[in-house]
PDB file of N, CA and C in Angstrom:
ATOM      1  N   UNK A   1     150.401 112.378 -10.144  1.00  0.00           N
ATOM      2  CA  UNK A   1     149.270 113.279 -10.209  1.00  0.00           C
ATOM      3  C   UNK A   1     149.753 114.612 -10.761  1.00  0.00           C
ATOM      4  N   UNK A   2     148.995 115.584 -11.829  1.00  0.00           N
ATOM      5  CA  UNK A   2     149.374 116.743 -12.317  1.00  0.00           C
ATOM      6  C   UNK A   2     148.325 117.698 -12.230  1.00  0.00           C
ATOM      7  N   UNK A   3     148.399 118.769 -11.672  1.00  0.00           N
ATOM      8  CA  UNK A   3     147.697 119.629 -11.324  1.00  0.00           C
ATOM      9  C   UNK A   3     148.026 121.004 -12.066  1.00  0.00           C
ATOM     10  N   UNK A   4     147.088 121.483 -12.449  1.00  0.00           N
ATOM     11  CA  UNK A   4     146.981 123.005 -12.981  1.00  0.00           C
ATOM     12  C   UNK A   4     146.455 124.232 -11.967  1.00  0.00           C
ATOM     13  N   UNK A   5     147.459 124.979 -11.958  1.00  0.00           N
ATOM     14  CA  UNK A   5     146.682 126.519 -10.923  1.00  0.00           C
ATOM     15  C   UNK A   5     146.981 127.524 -11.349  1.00  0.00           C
ATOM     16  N   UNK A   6     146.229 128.713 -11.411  1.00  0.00           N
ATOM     17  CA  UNK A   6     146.818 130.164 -11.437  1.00  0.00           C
ATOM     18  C   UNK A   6     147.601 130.721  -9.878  1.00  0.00           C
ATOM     19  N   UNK A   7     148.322 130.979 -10.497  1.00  0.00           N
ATOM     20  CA  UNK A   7     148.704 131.954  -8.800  1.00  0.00           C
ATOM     21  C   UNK A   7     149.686 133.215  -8.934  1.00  0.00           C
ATOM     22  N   UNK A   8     149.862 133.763  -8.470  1.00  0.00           N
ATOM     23  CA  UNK A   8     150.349 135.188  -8.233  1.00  0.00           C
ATOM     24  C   UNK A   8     151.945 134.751  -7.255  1.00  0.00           C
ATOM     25  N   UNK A   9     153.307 135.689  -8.273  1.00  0.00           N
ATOM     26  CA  UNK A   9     154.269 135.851  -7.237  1.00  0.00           C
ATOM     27  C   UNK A   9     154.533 137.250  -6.469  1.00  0.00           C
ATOM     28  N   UNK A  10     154.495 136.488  -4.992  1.00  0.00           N
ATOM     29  CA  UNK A  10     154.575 137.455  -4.421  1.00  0.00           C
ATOM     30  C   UNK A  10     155.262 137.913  -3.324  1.00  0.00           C
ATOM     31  N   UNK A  11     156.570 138.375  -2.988  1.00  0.00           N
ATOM     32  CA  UNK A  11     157.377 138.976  -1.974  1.00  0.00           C
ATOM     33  C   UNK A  11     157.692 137.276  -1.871  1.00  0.00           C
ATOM     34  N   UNK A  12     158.202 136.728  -3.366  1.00  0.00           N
ATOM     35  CA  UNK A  12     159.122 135.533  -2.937  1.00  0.00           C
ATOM     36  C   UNK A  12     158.425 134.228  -3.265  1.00  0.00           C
ATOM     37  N   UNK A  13     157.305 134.376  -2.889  1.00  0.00           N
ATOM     38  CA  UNK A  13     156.485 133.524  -2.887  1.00  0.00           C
ATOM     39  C   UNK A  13     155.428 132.841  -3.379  1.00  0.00           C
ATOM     40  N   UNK A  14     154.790 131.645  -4.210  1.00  0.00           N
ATOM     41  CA  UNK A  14     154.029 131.439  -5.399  1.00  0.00           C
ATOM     42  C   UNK A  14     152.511 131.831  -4.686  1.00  0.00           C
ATOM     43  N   UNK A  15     151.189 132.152  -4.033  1.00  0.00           N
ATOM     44  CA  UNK A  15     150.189 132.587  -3.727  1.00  0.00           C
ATOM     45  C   UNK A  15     149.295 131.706  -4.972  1.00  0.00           C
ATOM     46  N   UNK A  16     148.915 130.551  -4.927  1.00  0.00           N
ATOM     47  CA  UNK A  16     147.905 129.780  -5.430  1.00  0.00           C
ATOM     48  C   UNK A  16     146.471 130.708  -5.515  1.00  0.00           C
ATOM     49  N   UNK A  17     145.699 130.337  -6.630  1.00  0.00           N
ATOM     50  CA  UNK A  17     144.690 131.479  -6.724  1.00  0.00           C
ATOM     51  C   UNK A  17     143.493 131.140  -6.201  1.00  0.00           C
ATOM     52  N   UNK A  18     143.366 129.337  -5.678  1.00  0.00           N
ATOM     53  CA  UNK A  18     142.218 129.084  -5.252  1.00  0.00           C
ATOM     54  C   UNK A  18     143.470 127.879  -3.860  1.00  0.00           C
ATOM     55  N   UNK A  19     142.628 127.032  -3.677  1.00  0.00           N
ATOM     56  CA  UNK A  19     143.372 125.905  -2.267  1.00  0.00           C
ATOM     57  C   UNK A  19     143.645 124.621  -3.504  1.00  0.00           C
ATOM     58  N   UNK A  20     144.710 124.266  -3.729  1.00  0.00           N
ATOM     59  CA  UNK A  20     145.270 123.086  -4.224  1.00  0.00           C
ATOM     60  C   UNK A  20     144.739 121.968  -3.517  1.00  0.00           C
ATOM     61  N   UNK A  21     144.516 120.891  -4.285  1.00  0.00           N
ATOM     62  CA  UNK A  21     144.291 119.772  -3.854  1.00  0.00           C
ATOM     63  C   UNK A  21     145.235 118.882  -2.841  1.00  0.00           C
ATOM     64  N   UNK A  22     146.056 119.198  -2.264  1.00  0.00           N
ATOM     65  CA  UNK A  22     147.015 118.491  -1.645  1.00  0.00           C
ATOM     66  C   UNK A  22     147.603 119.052  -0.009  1.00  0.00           C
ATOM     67  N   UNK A  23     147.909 118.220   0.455  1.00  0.00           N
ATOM     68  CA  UNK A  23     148.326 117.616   1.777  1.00  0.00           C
ATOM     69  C   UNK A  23     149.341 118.818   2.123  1.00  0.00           C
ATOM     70  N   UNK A  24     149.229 119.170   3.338  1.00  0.00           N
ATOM     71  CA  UNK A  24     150.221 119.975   3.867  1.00  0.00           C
ATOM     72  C   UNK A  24     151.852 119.516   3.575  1.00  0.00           C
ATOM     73  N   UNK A  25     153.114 120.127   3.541  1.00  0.00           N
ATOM     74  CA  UNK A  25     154.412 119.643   3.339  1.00  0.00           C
ATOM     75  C   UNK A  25     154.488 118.921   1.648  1.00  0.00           C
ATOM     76  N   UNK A  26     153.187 118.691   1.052  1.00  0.00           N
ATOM     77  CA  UNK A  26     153.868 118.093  -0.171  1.00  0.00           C
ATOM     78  C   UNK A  26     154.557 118.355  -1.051  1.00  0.00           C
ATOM     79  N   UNK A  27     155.896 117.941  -1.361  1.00  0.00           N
ATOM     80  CA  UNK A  27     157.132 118.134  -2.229  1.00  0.00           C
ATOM     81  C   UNK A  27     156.487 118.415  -3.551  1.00  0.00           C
ATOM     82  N   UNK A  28     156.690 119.474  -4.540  1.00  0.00           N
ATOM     83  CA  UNK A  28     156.048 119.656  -5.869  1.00  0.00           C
ATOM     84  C   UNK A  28     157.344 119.693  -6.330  1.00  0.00           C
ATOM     85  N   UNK A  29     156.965 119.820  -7.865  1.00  0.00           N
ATOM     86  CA  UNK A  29     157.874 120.493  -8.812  1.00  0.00           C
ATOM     87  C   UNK A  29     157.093 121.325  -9.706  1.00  0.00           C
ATOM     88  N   UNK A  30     157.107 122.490  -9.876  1.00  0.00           N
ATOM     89  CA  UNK A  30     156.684 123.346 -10.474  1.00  0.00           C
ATOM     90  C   UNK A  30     156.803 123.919 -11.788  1.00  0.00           C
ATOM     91  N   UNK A  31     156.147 124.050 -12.667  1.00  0.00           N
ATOM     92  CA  UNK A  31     156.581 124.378 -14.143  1.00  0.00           C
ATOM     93  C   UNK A  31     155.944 125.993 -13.926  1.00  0.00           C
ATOM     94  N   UNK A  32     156.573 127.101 -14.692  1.00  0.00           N
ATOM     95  CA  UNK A  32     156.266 128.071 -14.783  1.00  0.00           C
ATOM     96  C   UNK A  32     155.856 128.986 -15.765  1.00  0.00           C
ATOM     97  N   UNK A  33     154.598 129.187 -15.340  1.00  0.00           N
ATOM     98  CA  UNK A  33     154.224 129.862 -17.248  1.00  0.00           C
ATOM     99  C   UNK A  33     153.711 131.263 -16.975  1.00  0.00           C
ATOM    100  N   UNK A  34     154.261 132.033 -17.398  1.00  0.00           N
ATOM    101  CA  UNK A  34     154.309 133.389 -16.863  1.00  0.00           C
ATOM    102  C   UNK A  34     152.978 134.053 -18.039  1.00  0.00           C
ATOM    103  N   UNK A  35     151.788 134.503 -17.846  1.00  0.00           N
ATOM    104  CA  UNK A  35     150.327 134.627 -18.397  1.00  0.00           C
ATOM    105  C   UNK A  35     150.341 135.956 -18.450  1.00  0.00           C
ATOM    106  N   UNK A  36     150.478 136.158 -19.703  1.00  0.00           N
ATOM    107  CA  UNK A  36     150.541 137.843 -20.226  1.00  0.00           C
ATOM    108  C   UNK A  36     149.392 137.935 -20.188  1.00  0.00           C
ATOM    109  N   UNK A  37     148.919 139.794 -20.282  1.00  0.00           N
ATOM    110  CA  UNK A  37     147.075 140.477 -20.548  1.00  0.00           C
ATOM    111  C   UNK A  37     147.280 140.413 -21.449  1.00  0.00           C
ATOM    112  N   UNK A  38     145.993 140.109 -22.201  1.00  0.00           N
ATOM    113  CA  UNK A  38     145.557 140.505 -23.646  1.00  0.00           C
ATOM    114  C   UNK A  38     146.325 141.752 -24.167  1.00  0.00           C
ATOM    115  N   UNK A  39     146.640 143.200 -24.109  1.00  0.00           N
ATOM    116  CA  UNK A  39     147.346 143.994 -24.370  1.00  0.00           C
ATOM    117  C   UNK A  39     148.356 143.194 -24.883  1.00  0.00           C
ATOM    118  N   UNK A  40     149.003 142.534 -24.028  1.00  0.00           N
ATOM    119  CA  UNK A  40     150.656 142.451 -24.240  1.00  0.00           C
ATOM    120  C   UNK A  40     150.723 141.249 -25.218  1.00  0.00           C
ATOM    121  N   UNK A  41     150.236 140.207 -25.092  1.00  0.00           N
ATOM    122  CA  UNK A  41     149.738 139.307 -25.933  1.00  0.00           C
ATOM    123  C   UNK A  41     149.765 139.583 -27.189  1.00  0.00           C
ATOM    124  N   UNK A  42     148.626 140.855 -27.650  1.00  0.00           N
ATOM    125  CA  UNK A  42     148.468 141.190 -29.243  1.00  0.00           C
ATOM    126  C   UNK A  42     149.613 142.607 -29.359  1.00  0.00           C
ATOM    127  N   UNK A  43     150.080 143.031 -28.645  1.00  0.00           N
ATOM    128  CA  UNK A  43     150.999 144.446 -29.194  1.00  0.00           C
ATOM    129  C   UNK A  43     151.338 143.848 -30.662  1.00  0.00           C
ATOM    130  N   UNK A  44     151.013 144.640 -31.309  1.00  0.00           N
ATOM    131  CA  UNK A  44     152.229 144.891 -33.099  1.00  0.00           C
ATOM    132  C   UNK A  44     151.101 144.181 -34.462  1.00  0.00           C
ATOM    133  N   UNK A  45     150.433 143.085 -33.216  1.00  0.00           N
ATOM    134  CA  UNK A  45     149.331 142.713 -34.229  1.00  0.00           C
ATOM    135  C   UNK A  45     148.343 143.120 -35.365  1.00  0.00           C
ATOM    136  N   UNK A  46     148.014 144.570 -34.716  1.00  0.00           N
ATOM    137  CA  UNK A  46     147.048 145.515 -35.562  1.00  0.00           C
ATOM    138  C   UNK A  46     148.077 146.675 -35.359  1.00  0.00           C
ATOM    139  N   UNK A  47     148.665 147.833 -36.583  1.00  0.00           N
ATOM    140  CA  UNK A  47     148.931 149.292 -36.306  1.00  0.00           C
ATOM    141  C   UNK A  47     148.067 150.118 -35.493  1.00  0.00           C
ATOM    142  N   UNK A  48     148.867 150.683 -34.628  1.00  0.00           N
ATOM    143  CA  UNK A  48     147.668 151.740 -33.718  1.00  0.00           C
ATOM    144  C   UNK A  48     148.256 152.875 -33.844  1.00  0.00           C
ATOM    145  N   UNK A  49     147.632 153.899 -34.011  1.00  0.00           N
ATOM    146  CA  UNK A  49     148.138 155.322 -34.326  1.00  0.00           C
ATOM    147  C   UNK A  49     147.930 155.744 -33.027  1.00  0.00           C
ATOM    148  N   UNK A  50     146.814 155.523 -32.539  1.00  0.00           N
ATOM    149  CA  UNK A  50     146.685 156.283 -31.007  1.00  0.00           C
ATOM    150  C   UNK A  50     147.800 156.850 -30.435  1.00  0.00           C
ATOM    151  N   UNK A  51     146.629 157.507 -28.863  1.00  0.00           N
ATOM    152  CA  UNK A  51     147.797 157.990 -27.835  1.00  0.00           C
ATOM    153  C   UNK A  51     148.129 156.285 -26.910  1.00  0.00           C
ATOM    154  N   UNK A  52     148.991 156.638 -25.943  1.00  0.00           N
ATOM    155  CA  UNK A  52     149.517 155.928 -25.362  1.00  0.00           C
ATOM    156  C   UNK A  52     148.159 155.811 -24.454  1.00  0.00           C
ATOM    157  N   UNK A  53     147.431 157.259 -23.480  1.00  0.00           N
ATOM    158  CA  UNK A  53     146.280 156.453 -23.082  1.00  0.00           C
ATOM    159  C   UNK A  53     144.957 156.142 -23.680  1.00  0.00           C
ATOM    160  N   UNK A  54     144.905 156.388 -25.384  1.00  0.00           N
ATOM    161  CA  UNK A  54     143.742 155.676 -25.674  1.00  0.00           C
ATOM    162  C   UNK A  54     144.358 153.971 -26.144  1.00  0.00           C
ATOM    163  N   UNK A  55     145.215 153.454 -26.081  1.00  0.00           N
ATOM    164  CA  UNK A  55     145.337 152.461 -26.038  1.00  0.00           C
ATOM    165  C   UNK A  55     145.906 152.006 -24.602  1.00  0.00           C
ATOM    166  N   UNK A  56     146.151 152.176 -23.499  1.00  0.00           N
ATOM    167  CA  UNK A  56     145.478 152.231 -22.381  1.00  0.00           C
ATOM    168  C   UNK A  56     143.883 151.442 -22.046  1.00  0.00           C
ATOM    169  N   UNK A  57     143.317 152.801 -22.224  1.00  0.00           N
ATOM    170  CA  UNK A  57     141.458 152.438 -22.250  1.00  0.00           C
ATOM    171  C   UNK A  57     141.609 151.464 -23.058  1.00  0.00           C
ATOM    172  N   UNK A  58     142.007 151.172 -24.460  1.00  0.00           N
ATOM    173  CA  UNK A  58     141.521 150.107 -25.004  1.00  0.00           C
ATOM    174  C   UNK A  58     141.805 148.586 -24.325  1.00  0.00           C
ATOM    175  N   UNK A  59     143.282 148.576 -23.940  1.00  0.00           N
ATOM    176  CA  UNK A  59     143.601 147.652 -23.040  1.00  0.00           C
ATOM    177  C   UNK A  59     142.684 147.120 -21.780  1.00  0.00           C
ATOM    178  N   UNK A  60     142.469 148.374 -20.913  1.00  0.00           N
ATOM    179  CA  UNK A  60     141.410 147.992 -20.239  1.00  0.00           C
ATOM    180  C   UNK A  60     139.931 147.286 -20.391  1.00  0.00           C
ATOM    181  N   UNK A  61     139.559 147.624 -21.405  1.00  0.00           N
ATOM    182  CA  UNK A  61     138.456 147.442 -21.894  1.00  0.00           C
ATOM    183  C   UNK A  61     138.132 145.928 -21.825  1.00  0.00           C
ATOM    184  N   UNK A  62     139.421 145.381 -22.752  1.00  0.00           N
ATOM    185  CA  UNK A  62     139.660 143.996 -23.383  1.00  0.00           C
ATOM    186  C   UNK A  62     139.162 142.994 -22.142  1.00  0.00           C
ATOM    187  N   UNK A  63     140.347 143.627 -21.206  1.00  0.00           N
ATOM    188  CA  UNK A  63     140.458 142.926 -20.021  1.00  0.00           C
ATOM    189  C   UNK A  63     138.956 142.653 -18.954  1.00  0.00           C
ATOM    190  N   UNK A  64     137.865 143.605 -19.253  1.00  0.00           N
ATOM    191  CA  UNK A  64     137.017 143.458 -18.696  1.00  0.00           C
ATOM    192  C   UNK A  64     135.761 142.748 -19.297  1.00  0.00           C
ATOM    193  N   UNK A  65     135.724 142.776 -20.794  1.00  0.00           N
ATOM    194  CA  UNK A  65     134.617 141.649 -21.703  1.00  0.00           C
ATOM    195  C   UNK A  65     134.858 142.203 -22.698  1.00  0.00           C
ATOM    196  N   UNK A  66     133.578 141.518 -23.639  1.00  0.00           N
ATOM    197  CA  UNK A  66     133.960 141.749 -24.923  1.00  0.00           C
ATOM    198  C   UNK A  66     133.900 142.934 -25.016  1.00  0.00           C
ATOM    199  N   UNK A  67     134.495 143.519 -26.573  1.00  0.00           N
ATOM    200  CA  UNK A  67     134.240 145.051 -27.306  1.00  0.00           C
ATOM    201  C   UNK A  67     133.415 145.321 -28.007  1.00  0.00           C
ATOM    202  N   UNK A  68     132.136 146.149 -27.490  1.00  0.00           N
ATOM    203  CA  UNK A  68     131.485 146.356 -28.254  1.00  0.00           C
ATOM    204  C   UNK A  68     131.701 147.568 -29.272  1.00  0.00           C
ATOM    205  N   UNK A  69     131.118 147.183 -30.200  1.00  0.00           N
ATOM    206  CA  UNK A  69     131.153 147.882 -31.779  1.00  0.00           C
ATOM    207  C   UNK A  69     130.404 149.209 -32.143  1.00  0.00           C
TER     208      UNK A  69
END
């Protein structure tokens, strides 16, 4: 059986983002895919002249829906 989850590390520990399908004690093996923000994702993609916090705000932005025009 192969299962997909988001989860958060935290003070050691993997924190699943919703309840996994499975049985208390079950032995996993874990693959790890570490999920960059959009920011970090596109850096270098487009030149930005900006400041550091208007690309900031822009970052934020991304992260919350689309950009409007």
């Amino acid at each position: 059986m192969s299962v997909s989850l988001d989860a958060t590390y935290e003070n050691g520990v993997f924190v699943p983002a919703e309840q996994p399908p499975l049985k208390e004690h079950t032995h996993v093996r874990l693959h790890v895919e570490v999920r960059e923000d959009v920011a970090d994702r596109t850096a270098g993609i487009v030149g930005f002249s900006g400041t550091l916090a208007e690309y900031l705000e822009i970052a934020k932005m991304s992260e919350e829906g689309p950009l409007q025009g």
